[in-house]
Protein backbone atom coordinates (compact mmCIF):
# COMPACT_ATOMS: atom_id res chain seq x y z
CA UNK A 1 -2.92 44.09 -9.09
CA UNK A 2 -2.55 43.36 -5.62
CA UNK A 3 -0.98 40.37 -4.22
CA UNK A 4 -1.34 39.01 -0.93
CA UNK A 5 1.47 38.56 1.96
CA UNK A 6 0.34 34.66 2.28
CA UNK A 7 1.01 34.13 -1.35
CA UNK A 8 4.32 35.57 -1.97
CA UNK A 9 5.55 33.64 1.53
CA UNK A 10 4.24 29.69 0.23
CA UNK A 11 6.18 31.37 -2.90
CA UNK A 12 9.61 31.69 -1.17
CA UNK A 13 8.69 28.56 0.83
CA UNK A 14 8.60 27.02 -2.42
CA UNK A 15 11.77 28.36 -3.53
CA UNK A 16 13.73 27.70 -0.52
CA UNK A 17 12.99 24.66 -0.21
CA UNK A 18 13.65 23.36 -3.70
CA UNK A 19 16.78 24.99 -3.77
CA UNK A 20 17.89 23.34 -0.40
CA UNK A 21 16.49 19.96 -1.50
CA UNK A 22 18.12 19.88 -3.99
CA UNK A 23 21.60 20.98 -2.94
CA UNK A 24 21.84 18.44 0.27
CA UNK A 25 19.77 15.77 -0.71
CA UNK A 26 20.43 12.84 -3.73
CA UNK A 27 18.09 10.39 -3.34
CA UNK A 28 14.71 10.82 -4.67
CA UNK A 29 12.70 10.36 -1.43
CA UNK A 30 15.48 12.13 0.99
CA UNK A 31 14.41 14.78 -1.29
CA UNK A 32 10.71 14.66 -1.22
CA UNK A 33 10.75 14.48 2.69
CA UNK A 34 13.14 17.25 2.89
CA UNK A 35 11.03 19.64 0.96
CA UNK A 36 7.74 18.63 2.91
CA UNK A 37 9.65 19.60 6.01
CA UNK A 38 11.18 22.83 4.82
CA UNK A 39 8.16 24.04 2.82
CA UNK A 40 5.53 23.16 5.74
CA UNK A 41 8.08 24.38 8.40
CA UNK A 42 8.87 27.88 6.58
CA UNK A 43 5.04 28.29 6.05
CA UNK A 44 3.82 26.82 9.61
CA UNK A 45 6.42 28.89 11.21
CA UNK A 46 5.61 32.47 9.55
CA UNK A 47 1.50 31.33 10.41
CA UNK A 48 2.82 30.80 13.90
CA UNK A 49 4.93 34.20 14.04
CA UNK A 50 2.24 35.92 12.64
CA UNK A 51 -0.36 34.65 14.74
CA UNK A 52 1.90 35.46 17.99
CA UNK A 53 2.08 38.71 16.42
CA UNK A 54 -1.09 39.38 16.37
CA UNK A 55 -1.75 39.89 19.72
CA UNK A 56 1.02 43.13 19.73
CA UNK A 57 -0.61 46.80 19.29
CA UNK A 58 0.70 47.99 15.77
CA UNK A 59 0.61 51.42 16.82
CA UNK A 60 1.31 53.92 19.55
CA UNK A 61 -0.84 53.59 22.10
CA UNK A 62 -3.64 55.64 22.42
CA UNK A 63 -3.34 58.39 25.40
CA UNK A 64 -6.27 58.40 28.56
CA UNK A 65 -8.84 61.03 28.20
């Protein structure tokens, strides 16, 4: 079973920002805007990274013939 990079990141997203939400925040919509923030910012930011990224040879680059 294979699962994808994009999946197991809005996983930790998840999980980071539930566990931060809910150790700074008490009241009940403190805590719901907190988690939008953290969850869309840890998931916008990583699309971001990865789309700067992108533009980046993975490899060695190839000699002149």
């Amino acid at each position: 079973m294979q699962v994808s990079h994009f999946l197991l990141m809005t996983h930790y997203a998840l999980l980071v920002s539930a566990f931060f939400t809910l150790l700074w925040r008490r009241d009940r919509a403190a805590r719901l805007r907190l988690f939008l923030q953290l969850f869309f910012g840890l998931v916008g930011g990583g699309l971001a990274l990865a789309w700067l990224m992108y533009f980046f040879p993975s490899g060695p680059p190839t000699p002149f013939p």
